[in-house]
PDB file of N, CA and C in Angstrom:
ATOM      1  N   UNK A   1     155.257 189.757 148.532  1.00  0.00           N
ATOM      2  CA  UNK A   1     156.023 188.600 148.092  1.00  0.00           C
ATOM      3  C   UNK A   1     155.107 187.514 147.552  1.00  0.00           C
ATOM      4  N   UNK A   2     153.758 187.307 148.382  1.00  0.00           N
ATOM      5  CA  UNK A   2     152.863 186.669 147.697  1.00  0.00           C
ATOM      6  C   UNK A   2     152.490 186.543 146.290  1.00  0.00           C
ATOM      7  N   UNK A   3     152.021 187.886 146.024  1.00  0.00           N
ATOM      8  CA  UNK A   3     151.954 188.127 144.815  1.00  0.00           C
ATOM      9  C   UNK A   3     152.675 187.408 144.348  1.00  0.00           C
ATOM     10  N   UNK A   4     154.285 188.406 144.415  1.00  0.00           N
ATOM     11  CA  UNK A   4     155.343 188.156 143.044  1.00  0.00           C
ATOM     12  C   UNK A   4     154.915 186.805 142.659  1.00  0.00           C
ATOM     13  N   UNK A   5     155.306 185.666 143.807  1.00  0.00           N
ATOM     14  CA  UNK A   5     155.313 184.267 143.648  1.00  0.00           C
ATOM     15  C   UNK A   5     154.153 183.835 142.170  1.00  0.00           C
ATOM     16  N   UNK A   6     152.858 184.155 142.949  1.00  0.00           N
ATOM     17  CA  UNK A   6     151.829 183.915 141.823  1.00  0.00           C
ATOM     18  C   UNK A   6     152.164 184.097 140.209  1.00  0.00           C
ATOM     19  N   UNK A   7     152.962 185.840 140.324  1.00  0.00           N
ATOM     20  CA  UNK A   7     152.493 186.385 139.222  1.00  0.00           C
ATOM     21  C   UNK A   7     153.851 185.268 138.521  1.00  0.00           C
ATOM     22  N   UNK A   8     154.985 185.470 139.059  1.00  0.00           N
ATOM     23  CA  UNK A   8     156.287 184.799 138.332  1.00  0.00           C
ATOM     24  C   UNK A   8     155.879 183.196 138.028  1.00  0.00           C
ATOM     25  N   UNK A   9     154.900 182.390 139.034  1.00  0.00           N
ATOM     26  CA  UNK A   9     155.076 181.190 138.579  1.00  0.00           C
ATOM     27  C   UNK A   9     153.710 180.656 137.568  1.00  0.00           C
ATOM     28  N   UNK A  10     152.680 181.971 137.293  1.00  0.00           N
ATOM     29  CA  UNK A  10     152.042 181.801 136.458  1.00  0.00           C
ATOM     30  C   UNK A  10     152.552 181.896 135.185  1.00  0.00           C
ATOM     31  N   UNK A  11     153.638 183.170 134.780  1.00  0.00           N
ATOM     32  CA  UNK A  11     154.225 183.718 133.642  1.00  0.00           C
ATOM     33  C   UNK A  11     155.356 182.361 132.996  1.00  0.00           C
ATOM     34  N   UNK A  12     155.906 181.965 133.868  1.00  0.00           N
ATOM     35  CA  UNK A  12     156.530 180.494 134.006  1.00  0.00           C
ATOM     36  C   UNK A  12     155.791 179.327 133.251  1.00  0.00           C
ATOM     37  N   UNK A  13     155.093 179.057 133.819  1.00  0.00           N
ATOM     38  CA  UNK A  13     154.185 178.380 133.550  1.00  0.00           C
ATOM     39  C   UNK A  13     153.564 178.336 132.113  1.00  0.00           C
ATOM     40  N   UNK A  14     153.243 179.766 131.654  1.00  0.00           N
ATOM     41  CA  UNK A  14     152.628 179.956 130.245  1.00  0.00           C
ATOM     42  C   UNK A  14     153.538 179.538 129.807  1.00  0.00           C
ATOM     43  N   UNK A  15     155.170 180.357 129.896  1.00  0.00           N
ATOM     44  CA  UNK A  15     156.222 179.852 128.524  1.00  0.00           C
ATOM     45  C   UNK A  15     156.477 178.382 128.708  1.00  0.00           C
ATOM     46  N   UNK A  16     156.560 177.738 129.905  1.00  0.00           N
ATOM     47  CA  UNK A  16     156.594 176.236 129.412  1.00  0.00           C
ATOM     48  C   UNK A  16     155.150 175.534 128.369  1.00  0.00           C
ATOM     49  N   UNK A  17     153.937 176.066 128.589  1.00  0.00           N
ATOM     50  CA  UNK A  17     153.438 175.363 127.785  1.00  0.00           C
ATOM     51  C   UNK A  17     153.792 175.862 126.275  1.00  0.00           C
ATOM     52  N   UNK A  18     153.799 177.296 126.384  1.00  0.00           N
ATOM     53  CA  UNK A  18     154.658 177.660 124.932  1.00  0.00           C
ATOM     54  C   UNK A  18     155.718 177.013 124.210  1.00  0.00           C
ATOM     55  N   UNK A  19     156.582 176.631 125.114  1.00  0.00           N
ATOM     56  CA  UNK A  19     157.952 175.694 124.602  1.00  0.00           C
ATOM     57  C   UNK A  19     157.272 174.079 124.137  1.00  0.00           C
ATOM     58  N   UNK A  20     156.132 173.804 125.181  1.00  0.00           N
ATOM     59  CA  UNK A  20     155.993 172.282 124.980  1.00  0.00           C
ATOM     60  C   UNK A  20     155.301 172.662 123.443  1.00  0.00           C
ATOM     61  N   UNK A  21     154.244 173.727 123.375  1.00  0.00           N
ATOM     62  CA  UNK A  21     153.419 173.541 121.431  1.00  0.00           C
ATOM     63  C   UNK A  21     154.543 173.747 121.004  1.00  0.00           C
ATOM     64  N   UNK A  22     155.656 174.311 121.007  1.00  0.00           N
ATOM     65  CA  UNK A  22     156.805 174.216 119.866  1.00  0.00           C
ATOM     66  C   UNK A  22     156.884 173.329 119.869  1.00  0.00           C
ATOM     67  N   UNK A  23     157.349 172.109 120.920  1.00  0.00           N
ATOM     68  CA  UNK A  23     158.366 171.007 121.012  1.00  0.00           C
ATOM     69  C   UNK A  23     157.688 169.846 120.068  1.00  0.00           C
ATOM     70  N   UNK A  24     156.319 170.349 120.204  1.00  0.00           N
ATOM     71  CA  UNK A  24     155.246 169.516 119.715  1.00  0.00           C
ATOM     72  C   UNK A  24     154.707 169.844 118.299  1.00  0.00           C
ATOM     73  N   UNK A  25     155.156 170.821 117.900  1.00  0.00           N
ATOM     74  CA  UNK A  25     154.857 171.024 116.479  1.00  0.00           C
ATOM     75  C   UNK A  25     153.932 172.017 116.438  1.00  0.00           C
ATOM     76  N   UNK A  26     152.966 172.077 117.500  1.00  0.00           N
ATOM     77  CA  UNK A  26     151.760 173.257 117.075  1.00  0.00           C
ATOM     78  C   UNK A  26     152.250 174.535 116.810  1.00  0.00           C
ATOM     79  N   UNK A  27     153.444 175.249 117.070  1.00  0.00           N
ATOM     80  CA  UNK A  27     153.797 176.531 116.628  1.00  0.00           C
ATOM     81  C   UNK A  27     154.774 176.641 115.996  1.00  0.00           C
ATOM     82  N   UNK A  28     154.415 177.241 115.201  1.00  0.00           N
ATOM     83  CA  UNK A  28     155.888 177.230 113.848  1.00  0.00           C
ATOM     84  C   UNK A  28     156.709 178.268 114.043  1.00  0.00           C
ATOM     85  N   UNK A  29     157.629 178.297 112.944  1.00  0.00           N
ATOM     86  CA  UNK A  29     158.855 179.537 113.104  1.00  0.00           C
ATOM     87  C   UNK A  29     159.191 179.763 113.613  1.00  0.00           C
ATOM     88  N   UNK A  30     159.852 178.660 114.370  1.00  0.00           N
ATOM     89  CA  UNK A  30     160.844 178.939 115.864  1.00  0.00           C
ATOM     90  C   UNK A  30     161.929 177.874 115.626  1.00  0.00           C
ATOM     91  N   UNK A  31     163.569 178.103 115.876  1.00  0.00           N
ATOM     92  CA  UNK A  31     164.207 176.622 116.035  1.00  0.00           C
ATOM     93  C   UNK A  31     163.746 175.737 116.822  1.00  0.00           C
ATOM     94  N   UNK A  32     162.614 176.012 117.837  1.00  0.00           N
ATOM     95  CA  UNK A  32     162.157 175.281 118.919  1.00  0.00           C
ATOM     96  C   UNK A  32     161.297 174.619 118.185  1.00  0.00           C
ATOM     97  N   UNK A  33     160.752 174.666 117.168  1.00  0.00           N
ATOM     98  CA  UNK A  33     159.720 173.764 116.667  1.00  0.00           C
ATOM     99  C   UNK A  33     159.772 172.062 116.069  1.00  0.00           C
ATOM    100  N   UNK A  34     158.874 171.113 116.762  1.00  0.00           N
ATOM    101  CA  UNK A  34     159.437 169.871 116.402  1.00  0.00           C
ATOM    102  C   UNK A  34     160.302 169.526 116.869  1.00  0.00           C
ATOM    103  N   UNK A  35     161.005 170.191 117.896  1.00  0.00           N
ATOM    104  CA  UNK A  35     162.279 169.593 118.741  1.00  0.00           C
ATOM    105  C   UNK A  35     161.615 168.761 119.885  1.00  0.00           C
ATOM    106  N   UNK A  36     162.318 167.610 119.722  1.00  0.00           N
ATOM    107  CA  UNK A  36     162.435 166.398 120.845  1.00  0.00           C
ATOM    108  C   UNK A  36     162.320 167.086 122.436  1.00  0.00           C
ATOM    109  N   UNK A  37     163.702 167.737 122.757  1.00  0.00           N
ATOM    110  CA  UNK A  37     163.855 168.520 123.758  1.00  0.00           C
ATOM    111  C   UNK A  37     163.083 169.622 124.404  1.00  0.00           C
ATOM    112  N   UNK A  38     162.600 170.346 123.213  1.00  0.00           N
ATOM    113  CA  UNK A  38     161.281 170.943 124.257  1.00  0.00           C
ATOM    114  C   UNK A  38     159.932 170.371 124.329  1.00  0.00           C
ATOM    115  N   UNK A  39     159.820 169.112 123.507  1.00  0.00           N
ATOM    116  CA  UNK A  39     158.725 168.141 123.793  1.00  0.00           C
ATOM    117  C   UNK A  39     158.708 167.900 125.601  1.00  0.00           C
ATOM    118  N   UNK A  40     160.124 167.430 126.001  1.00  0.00           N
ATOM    119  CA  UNK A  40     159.827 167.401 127.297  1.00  0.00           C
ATOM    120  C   UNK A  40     160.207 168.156 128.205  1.00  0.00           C
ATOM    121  N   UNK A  41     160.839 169.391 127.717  1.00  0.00           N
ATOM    122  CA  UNK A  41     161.265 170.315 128.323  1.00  0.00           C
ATOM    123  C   UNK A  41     159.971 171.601 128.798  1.00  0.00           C
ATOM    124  N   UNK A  42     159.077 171.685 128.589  1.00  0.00           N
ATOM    125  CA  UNK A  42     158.296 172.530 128.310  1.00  0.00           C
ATOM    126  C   UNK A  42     157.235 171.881 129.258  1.00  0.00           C
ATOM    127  N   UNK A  43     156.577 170.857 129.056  1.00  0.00           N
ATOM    128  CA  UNK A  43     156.012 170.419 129.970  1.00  0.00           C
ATOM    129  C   UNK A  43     156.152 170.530 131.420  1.00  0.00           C
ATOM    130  N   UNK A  44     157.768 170.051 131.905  1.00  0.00           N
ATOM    131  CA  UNK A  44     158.378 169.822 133.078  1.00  0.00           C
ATOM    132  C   UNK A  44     158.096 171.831 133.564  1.00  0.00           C
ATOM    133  N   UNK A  45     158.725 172.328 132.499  1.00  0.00           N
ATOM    134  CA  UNK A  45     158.791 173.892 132.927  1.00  0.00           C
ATOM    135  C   UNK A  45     157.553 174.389 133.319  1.00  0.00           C
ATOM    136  N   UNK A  46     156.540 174.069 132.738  1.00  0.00           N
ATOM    137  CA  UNK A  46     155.332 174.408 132.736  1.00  0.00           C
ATOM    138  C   UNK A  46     154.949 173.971 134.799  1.00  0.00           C
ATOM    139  N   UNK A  47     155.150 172.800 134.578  1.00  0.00           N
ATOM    140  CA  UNK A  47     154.661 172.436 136.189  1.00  0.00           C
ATOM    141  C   UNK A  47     155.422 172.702 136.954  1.00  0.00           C
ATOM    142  N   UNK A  48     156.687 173.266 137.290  1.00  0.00           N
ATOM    143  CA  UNK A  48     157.764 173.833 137.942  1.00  0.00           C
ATOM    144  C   UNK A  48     156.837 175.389 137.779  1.00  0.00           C
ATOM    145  N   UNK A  49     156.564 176.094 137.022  1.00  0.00           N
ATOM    146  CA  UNK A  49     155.636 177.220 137.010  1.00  0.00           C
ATOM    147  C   UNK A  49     154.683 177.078 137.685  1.00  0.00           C
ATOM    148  N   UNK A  50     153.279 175.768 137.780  1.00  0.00           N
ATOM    149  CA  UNK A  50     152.429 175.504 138.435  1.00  0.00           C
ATOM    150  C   UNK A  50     152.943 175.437 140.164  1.00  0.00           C
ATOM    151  N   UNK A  51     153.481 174.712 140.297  1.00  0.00           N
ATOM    152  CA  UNK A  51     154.242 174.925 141.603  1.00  0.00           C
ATOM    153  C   UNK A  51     154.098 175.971 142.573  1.00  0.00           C
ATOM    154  N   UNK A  52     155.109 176.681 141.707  1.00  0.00           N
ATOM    155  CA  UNK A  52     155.720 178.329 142.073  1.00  0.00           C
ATOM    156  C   UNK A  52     154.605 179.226 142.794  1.00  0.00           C
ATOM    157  N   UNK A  53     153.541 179.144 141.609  1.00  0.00           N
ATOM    158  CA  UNK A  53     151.970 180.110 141.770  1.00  0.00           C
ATOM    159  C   UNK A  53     151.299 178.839 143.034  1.00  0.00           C
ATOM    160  N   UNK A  54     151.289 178.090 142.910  1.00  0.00           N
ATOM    161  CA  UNK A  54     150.625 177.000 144.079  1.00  0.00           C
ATOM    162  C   UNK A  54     151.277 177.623 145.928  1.00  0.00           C
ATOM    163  N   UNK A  55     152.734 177.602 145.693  1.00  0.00           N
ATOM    164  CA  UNK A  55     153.127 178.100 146.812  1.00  0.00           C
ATOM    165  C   UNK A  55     153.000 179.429 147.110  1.00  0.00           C
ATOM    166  N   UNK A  56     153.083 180.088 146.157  1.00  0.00           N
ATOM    167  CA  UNK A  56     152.680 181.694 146.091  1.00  0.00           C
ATOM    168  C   UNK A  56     151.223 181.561 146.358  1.00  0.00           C
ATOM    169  N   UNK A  57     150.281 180.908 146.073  1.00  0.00           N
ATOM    170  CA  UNK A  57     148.953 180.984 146.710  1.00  0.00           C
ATOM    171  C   UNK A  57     148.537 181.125 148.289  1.00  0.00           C
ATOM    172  N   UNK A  58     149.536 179.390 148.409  1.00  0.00           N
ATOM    173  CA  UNK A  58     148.931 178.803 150.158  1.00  0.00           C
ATOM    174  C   UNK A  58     150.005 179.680 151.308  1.00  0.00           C
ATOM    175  N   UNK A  59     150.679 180.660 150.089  1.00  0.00           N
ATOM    176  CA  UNK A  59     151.828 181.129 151.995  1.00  0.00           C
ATOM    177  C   UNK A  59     150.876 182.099 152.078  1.00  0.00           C
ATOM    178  N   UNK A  60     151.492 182.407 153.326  1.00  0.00           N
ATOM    179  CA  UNK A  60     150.348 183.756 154.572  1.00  0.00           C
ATOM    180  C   UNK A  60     150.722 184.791 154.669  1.00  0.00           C
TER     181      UNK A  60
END
């Protein structure tokens, strides 16, 4: 269960920063690109991912 935690809130984690370079313009060809909403949507997701793998680290 450890694991999973890690592996799911690392994978998490990547696509929020993925959503935030859309939201932000760095990746093109997506409707997500330049959108307001995953400007701050992506971020938040991203550390809700950090989290996840944080608690998946420190349990026993």
């Amino acid at each position: 269960m450890r694991i999973a935690l890690i592996v799911v809130g690392v994978i998490v984690a990547l696509f929020g920063t993925l959503f935030a370079f859309q939201g932000f313009g760095a990746v093109q060809g997506s409707p997500m690109s330049d959108t307001t909403t995953w400007s701050v949507l992506g971020p938040l997701i991203a550390i809700a991912g950090v989290i996840v793998a944080v608690v998946g680290w420190r349990r026993r």
